[in-house]
Protein backbone atom coordinates (compact mmCIF):
# COMPACT_ATOMS: atom_id res chain seq x y z
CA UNK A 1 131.06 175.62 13.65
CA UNK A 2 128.54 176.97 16.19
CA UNK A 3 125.24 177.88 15.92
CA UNK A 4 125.62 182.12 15.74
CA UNK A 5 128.70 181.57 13.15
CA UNK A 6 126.12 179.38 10.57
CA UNK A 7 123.19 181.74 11.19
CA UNK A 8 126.09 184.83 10.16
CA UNK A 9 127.39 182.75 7.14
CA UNK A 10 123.32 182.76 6.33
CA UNK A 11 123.21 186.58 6.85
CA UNK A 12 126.16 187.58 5.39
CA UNK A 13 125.48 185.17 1.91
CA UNK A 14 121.17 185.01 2.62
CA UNK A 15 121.51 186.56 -1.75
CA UNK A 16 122.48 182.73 -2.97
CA UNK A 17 120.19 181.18 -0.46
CA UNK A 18 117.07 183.38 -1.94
CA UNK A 19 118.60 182.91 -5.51
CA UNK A 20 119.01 179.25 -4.98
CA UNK A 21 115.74 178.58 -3.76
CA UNK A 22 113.87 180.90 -5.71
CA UNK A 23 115.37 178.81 -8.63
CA UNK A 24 114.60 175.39 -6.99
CA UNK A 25 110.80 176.44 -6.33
CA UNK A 26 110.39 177.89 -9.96
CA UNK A 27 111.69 174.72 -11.63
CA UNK A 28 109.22 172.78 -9.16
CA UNK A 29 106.79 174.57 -10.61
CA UNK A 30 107.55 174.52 -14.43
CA UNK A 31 108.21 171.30 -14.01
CA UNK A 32 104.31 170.59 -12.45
CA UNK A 33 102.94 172.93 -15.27
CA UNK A 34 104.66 171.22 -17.99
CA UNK A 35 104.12 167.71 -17.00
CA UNK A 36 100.80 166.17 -18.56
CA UNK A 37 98.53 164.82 -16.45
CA UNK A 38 98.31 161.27 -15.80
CA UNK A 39 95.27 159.18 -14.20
CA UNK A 40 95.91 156.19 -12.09
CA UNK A 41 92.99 153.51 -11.86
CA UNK A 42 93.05 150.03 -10.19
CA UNK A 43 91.27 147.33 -9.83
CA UNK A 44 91.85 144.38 -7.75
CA UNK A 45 91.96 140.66 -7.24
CA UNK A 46 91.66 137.96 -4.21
CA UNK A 47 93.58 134.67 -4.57
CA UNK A 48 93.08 131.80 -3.21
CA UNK A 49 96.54 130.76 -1.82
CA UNK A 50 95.19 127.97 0.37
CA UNK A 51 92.72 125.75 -1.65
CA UNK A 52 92.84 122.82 0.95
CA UNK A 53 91.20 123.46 4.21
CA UNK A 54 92.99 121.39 6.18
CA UNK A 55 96.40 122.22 5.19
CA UNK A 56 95.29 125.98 5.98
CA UNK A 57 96.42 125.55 9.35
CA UNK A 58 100.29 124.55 8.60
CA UNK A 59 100.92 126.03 5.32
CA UNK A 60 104.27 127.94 5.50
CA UNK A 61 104.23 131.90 5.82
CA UNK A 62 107.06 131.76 3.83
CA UNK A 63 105.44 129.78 0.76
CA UNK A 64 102.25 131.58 0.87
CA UNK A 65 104.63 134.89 0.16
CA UNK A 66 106.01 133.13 -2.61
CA UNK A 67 102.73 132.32 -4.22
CA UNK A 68 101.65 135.69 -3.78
CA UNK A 69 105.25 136.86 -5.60
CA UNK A 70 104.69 134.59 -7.95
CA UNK A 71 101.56 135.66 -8.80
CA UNK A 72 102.80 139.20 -8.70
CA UNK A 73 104.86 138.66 -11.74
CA UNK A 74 102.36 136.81 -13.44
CA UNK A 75 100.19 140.30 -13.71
CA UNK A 76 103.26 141.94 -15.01
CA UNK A 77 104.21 139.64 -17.54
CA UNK A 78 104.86 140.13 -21.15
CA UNK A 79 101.83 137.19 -21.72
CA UNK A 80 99.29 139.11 -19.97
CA UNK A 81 100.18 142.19 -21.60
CA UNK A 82 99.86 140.93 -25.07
CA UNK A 83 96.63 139.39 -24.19
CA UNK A 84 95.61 142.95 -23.10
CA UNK A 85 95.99 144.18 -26.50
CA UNK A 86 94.37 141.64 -28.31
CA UNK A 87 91.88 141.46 -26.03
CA UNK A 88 91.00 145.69 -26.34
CA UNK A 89 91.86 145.03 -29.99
CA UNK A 90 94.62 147.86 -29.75
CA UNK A 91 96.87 145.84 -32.50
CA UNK A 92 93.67 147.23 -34.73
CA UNK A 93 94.45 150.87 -34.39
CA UNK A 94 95.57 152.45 -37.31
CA UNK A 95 96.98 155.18 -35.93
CA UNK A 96 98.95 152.75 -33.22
CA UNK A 97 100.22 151.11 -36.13
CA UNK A 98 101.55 154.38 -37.62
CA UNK A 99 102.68 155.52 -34.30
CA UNK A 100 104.71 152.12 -34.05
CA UNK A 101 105.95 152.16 -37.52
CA UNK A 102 107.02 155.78 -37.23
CA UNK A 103 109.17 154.97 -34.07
CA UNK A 104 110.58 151.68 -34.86
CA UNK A 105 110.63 151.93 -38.85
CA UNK A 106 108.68 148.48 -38.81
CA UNK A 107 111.17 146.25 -36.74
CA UNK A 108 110.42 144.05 -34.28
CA UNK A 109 106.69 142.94 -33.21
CA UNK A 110 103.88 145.54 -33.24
CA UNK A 111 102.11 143.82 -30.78
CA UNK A 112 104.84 143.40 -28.22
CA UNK A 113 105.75 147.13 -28.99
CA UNK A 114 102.25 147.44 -27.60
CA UNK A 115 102.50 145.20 -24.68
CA UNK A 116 106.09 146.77 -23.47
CA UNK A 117 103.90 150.07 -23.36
CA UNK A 118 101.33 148.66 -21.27
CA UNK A 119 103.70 146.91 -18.74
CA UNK A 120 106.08 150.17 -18.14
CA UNK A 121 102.47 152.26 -17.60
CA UNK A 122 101.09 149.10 -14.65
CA UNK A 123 101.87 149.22 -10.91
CA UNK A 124 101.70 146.01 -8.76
CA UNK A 125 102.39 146.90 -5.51
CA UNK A 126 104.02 143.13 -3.78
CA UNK A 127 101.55 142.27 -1.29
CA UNK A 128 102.01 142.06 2.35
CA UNK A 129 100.50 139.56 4.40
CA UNK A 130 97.45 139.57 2.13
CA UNK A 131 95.90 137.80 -0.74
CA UNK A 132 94.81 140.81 -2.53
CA UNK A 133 96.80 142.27 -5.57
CA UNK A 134 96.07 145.85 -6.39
CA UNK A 135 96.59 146.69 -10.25
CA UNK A 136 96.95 150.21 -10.99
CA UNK A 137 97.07 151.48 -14.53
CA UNK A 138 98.46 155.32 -15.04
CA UNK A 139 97.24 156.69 -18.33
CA UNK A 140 96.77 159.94 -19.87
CA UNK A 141 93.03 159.80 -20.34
CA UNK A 142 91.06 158.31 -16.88
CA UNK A 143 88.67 156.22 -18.83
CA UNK A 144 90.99 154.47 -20.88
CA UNK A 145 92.84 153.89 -17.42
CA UNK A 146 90.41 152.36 -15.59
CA UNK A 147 89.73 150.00 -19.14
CA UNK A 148 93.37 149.10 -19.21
CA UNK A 149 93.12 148.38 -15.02
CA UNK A 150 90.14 145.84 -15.54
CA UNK A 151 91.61 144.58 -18.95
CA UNK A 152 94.41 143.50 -17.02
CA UNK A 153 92.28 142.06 -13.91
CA UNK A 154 90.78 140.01 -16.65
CA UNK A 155 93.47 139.01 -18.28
CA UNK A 156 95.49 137.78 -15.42
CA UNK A 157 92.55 135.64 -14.54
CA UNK A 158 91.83 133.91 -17.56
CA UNK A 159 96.51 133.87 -17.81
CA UNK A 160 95.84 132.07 -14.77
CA UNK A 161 92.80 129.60 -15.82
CA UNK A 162 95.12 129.09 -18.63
CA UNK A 163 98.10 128.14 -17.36
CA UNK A 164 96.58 125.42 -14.97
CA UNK A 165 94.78 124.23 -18.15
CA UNK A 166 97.22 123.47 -20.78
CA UNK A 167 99.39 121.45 -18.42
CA UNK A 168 96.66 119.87 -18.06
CA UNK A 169 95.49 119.54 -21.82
CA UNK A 170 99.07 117.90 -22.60
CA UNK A 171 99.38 115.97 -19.93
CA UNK A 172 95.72 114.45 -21.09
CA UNK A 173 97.11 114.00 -24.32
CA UNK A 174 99.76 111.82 -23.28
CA UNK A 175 97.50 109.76 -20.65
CA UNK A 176 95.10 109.32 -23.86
CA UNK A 177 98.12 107.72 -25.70
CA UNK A 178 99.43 105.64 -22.72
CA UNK A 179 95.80 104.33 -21.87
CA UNK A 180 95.42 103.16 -25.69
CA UNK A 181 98.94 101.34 -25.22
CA UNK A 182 98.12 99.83 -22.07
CA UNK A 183 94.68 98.90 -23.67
CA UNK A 184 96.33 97.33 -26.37
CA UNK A 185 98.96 95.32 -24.37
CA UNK A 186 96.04 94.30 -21.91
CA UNK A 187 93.74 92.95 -24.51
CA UNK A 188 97.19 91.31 -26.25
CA UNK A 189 98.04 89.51 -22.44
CA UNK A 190 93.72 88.29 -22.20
CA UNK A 191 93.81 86.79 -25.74
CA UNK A 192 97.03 85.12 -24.47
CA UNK A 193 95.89 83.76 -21.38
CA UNK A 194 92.46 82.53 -23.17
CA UNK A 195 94.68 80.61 -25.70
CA UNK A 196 96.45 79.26 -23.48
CA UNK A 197 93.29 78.02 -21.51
CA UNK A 198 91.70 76.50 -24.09
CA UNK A 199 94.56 74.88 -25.42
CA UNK A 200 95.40 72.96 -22.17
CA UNK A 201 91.89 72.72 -21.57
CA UNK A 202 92.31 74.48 -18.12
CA UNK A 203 88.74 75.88 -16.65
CA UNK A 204 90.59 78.28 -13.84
CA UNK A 205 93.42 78.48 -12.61
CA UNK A 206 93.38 76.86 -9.45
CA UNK A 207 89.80 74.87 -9.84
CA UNK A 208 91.10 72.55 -12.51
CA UNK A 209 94.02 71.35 -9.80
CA UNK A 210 91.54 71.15 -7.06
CA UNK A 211 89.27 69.09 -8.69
CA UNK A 212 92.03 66.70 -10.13
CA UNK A 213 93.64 66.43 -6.84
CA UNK A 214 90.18 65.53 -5.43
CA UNK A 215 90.12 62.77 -7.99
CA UNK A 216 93.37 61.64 -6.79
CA UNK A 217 92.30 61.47 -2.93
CA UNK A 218 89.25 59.82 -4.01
CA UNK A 219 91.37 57.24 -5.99
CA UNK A 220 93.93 56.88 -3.36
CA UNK A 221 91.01 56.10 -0.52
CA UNK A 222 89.45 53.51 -3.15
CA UNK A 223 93.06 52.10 -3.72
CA UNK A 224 93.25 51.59 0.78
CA UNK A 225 90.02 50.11 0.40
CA UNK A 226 90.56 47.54 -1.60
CA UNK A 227 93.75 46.71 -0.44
CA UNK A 228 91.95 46.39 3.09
CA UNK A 229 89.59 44.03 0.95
CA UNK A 230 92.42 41.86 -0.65
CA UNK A 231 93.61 41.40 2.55
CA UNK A 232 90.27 40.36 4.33
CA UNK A 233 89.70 37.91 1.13
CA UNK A 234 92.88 36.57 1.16
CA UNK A 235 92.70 35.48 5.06
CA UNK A 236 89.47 34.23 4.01
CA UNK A 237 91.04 32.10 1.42
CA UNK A 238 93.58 31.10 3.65
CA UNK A 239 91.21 30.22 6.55
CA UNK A 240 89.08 28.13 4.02
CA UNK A 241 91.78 26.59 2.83
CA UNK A 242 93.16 25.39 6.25
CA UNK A 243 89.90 25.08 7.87
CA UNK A 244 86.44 25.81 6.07
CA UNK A 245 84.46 25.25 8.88
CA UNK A 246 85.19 28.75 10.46
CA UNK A 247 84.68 30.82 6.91
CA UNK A 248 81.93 32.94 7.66
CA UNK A 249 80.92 32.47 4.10
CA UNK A 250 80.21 29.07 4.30
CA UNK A 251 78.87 29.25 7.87
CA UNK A 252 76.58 32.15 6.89
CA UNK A 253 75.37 29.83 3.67
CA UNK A 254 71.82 28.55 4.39
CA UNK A 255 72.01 26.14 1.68
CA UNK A 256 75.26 24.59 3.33
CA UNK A 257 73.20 24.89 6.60
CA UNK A 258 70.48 22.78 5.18
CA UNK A 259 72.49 20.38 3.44
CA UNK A 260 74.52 20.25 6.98
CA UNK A 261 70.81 19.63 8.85
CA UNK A 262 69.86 16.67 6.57
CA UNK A 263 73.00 15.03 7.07
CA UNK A 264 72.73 15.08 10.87
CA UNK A 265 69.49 13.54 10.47
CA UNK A 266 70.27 11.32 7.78
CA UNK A 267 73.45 10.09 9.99
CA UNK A 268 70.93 9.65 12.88
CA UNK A 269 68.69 7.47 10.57
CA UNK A 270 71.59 5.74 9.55
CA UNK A 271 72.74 4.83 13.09
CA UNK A 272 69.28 4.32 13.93
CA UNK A 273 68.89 1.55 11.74
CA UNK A 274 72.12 -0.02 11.94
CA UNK A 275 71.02 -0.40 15.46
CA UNK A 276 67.82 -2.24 14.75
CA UNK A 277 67.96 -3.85 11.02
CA UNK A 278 71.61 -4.17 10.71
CA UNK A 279 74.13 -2.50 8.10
CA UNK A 280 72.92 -5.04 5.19
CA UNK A 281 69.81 -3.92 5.65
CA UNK A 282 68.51 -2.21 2.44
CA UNK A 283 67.02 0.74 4.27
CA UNK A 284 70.52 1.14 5.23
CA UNK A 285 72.65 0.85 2.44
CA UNK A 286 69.59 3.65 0.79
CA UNK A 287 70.03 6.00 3.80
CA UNK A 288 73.99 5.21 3.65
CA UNK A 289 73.76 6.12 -0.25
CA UNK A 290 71.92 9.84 0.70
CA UNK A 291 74.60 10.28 3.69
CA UNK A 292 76.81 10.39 0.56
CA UNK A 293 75.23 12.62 -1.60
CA UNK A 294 74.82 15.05 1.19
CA UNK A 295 78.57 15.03 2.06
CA UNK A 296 79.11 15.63 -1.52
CA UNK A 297 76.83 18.66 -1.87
CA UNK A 298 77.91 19.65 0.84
CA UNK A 299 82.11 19.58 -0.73
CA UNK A 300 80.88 21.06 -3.60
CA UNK A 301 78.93 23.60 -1.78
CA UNK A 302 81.72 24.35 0.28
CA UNK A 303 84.26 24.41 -2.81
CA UNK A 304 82.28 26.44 -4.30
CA UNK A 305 82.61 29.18 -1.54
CA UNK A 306 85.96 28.88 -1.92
CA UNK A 307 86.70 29.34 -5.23
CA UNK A 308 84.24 32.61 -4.72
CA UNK A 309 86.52 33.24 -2.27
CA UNK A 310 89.33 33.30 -4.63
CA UNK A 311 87.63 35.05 -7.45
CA UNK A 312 87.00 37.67 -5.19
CA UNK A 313 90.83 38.20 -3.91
CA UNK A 314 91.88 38.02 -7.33
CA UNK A 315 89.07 40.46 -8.60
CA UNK A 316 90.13 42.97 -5.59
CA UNK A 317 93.89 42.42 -6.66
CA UNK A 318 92.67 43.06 -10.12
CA UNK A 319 91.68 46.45 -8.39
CA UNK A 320 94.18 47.02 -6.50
CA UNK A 321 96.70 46.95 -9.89
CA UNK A 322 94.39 49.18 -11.71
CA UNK A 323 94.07 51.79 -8.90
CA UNK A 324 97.80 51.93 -8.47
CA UNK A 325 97.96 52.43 -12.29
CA UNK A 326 95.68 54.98 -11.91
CA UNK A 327 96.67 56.90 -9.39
CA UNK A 328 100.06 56.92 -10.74
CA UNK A 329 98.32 58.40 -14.02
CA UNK A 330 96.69 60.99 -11.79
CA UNK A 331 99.47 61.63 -9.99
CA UNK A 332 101.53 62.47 -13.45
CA UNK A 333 98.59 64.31 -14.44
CA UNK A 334 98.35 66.47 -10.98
CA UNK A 335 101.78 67.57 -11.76
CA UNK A 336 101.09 68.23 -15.24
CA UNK A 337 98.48 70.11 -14.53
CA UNK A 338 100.06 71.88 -11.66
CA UNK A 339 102.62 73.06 -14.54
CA UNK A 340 100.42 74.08 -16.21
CA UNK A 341 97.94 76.37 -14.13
CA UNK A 342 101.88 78.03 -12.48
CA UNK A 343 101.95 79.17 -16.58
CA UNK A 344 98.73 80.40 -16.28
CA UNK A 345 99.14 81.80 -13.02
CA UNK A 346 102.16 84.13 -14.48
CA UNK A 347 99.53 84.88 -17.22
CA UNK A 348 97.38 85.74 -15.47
CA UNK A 349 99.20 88.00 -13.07
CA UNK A 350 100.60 89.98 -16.39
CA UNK A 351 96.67 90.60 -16.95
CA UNK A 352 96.12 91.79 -13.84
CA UNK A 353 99.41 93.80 -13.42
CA UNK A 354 98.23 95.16 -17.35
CA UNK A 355 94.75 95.88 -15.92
CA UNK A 356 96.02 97.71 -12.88
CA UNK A 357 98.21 99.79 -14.79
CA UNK A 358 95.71 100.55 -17.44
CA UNK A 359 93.09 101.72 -14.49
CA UNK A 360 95.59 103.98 -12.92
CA UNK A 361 96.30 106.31 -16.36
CA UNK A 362 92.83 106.18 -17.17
CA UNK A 363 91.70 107.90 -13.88
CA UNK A 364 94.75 110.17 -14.53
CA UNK A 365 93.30 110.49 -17.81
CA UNK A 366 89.68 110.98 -16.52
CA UNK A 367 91.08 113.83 -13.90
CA UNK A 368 93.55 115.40 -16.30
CA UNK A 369 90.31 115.97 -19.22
CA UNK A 370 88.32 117.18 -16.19
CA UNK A 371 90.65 119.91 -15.29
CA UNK A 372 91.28 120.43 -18.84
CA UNK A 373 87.93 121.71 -19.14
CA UNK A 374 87.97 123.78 -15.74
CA UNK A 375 86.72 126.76 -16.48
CA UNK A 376 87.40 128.03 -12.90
CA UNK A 377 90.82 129.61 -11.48
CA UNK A 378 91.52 130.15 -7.53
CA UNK A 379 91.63 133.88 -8.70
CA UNK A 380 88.48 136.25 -8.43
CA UNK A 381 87.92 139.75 -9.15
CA UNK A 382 87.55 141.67 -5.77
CA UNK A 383 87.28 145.42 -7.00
CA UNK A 384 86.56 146.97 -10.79
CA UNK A 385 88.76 150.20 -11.61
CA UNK A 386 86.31 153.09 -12.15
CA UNK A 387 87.43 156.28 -13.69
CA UNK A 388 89.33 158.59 -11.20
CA UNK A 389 87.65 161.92 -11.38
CA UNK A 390 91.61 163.76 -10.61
CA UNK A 391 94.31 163.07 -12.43
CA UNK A 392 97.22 161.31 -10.09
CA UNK A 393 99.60 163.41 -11.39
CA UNK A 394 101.26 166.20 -11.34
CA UNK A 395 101.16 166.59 -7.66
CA UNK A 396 101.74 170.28 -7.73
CA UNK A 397 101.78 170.39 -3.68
CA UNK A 398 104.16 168.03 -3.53
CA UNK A 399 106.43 169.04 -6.41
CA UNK A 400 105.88 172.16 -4.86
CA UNK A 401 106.88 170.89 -1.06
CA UNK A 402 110.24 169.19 -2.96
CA UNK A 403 110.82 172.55 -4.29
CA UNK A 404 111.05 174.37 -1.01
CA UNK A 405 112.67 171.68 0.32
CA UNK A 406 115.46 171.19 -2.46
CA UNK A 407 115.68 174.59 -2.78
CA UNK A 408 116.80 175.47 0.86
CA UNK A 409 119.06 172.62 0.92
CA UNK A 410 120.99 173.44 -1.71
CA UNK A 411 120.88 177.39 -0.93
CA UNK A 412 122.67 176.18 2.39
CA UNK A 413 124.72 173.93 0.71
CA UNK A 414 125.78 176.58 -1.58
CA UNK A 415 126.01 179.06 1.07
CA UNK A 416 128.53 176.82 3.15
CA UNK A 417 130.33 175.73 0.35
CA UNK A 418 130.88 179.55 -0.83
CA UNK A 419 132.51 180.34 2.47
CA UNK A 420 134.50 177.35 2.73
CA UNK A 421 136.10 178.62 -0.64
CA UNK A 422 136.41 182.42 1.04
CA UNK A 423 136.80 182.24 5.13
CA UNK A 424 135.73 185.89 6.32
CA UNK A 425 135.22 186.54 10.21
CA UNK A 426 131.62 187.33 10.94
CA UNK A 427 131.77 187.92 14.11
CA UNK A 428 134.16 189.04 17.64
CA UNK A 429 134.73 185.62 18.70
CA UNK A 430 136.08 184.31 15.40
CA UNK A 431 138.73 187.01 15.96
CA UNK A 432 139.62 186.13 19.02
CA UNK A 433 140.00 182.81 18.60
CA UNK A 434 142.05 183.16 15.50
CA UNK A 435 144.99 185.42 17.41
CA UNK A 436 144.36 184.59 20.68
CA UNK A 437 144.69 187.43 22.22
CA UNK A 438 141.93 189.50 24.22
CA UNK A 439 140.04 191.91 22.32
CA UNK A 440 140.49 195.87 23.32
CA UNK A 441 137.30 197.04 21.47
CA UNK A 442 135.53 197.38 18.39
CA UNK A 443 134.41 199.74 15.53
CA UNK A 444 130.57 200.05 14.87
CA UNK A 445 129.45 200.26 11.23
CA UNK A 446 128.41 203.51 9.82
CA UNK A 447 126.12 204.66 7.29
CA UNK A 448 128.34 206.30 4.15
CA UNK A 449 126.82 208.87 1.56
CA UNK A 450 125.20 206.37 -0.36
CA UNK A 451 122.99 204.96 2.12
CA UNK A 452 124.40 201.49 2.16
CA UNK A 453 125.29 199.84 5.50
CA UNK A 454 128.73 198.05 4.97
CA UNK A 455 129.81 195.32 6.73
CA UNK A 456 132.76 194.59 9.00
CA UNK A 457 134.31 192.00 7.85
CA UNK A 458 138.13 191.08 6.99
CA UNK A 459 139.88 188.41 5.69
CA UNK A 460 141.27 185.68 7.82
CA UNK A 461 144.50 186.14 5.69
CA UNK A 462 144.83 189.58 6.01
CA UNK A 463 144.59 189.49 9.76
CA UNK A 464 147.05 186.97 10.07
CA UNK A 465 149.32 189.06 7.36
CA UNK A 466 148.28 191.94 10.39
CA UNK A 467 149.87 190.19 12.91
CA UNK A 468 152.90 188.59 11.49
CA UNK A 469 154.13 192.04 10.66
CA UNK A 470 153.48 193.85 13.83
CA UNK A 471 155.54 190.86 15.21
């Protein structure tokens, strides 16, 4: 179809067109007139998507859209809602009430009845690359829309303070039981490991061995001293007993020394006077008799050293016996207490691995009652809904634009459809195409009697009936 055959189908059937779109633009019209008016107020909020600074820089694009979505359907929700209405009081209204109980004969919940109302009559446009929602509220009278648009700014933040508290409130709760368990089975594993303690008599855990094992070292080095002493005393003893006159005992006594003095002298005398009164001599046989008595000091002197001599090695052996006997003890008793303090040891590791668990849930517990308490959400009101002083709707130049539009589309829609139903030629060239044969001339239109202007137009069937009988 070209251009000059749709303008003649618009000529030829221009009636519909006007009908059609006279129709289109009335209804357009009623339709404005009719309508009540409506008044759309909003009110916004900024959230804080991104509470850590430094993670700012690499939090996902993708996650901050799903906060903001997220968020989204938080404002929309059935909770907020209902918190609108108690919080305006609306589930007070007596003539809500009848309203309610006129439409719904009583069933179901007044105040979600209430709530469903409020959600269909809220707008949340989903954000785009921005942390600002927009709530719009459309309502019949603008003040009471721009109360329900900040009613439900409020209530979405304190929904939101809310629902990051009573996570928080339960999850306190149960930290506040585990910490008094944990207390419990802490205080139970410290009354343990103090009975324990005093019972064995242990004063730490690893001092009580140290100091034992000290005694032992200080045992064992008094055992290889006196061992180095029973040796020293027994060569002693041996040497006196082979030859005394190298002990340093006896050569170190002075009394020996003395004794050993007056016999050289005495045995000088002696010779002395053999030499010049004889051995008969009584000066001899006197000096002879204290020669003697010195030699038999001297023997007892020297026996005496040596039976010191042999007290002593039998003392240090003495010693020696007892200091392997007791080092044997404190060996036994090393071990013991080594036992012993690897008990306490595991004891004492349960109280420390009952004390580190206990300190963990009760700074859970002291950081779960602290946000319990929060009385601060990452959600602030940017932008209170004032009343709008026009109503939002109806849009009469727009219903009115639709009108036109709708109604010239469908007037040509019509208009085309009527003529596919009833093909007429409009026009020379639809002729001549349709018999292909030249044309020899036309007939121009005349005015009849009436005044009216008729048309030239003929049926595509009849022509063709034309044709096949001239054939």
């Amino acid at each position: 179809m070209s251009l000059l055959q749709f303008l003649a189908i618009l000529r030829a059937r221009w009636r519909t067109v006007l009908g059609i779109f006279c129709a289109c633009t009335l209804a357009s019209l009623a339709v404005s007139l009719l309508s009540p008016e409506l008044y759309t107020a909003s009110a916004s909020v900024v959230i804080d998507a991104k509470p850590d600074p430094v993670a700012a820089a690499t939090y996902p694009a993708q996650v901050l859209a799903d906060v903001m979505q997220t968020q989204t359907d938080i404002v929309t929700s059935q909770r907020v809602a209902e918190r609108v209405v108690k919080t305006l009081r609306l589930d007070q209204d007596p003539a809500l009430k009848q309203t309610w109980l006129k439409r719904t004969r009583g069933r179901g919940d007044f105040i979600g009845w209430l709530a469903g109302i409020l959600q269909r009559s809220i707008t949340v446009p989903p954000p785009r690359e921005s942390n600002v929602i927009n709530i719009s509220v459309r309502w019949s009278n603008a003040k009471d829309a721009a109360k329900f648009a900040n009613a439900f700014a409020q209530a979405y933040i304190d929904t939101n303070i809310e629902l990051k508290v009573q996570p928080a409130k339960q999850y306190a709760t149960w930290f506040d039981e585990r910490s008094r368990a944990l207390r419990a089975d802490l205080e139970a594993k410290q009354k343990l490991l103090s009975d324990y303690r005093d019972k064995e008599g242990l004063i730490g855990i690893d001092g009580h061995v140290d100091i034992e094992a000290a005694r032992l070292a200080e045992l064992s080095s008094q055992l290889v001293a006196v061992q180095g002493q029973v040796q020293d005393s027994q060569s002693r003893e041996q040497q006196a007993s082979d030859d005394n006159e190298g002990v340093p005992e006896i050569l170190q006594s002075t009394l020996i020394a003395g004794l050993k003095s007056q016999l050289s002298q005495a045995e000088a005398k002696e010779q002395d006077i053999a030499t010049q009164l004889g051995k008969n001599h009584p000066e001899y046989q006197r000096v002879a008799a204290d020669i003697s008595s010195l030699r038999d000091r001297i023997a007892r002197e020297t026996e005496k050293v040596i039976t010191s001599l042999r007290n002593t090695t039998r003392v240090n052996m003495r010693r020696e016996k007892a200091l392997a006997g007791a080092i044997e003890a404190q060996k036994k008793r090393v071990v013991e207490l080594k036992h012993l303090t690897d008990h306490a040891a595991i004891l004492q590791n349960d109280v420390v691995t009952a004390q580190r668990n206990f300190d963990a849930v009760s700074q859970s517990l002291a950081q779960t009652n602290l946000e319990s308490q929060t009385r601060q959400a990452n959600v602030a009101l940017l932008t209170r809904a004032t009343e709008p002083a026009m109503p939002s709707s109806p849009m009469y130049s727009l219903n009115l634009a639709a009108g036109v539009f709708l109604g010239i589309a469908l007037g040509i829609a019509a208009a085309l459809w009527l003529e596919k139903l009833d093909q007429r030629i409009r026009r020379e060239s639809g002729l001549v195409q349709l018999l292909g044969v030249p044309m020899l001339g036309s007939i121009s239109s005349a005015r009849t009697k009436s005044g009216m202007r008729p048309r030239l137009a003929f049926s595509s069937m009849a022509y063709k009936a034309l044709v096949h009988s001239s054939r």
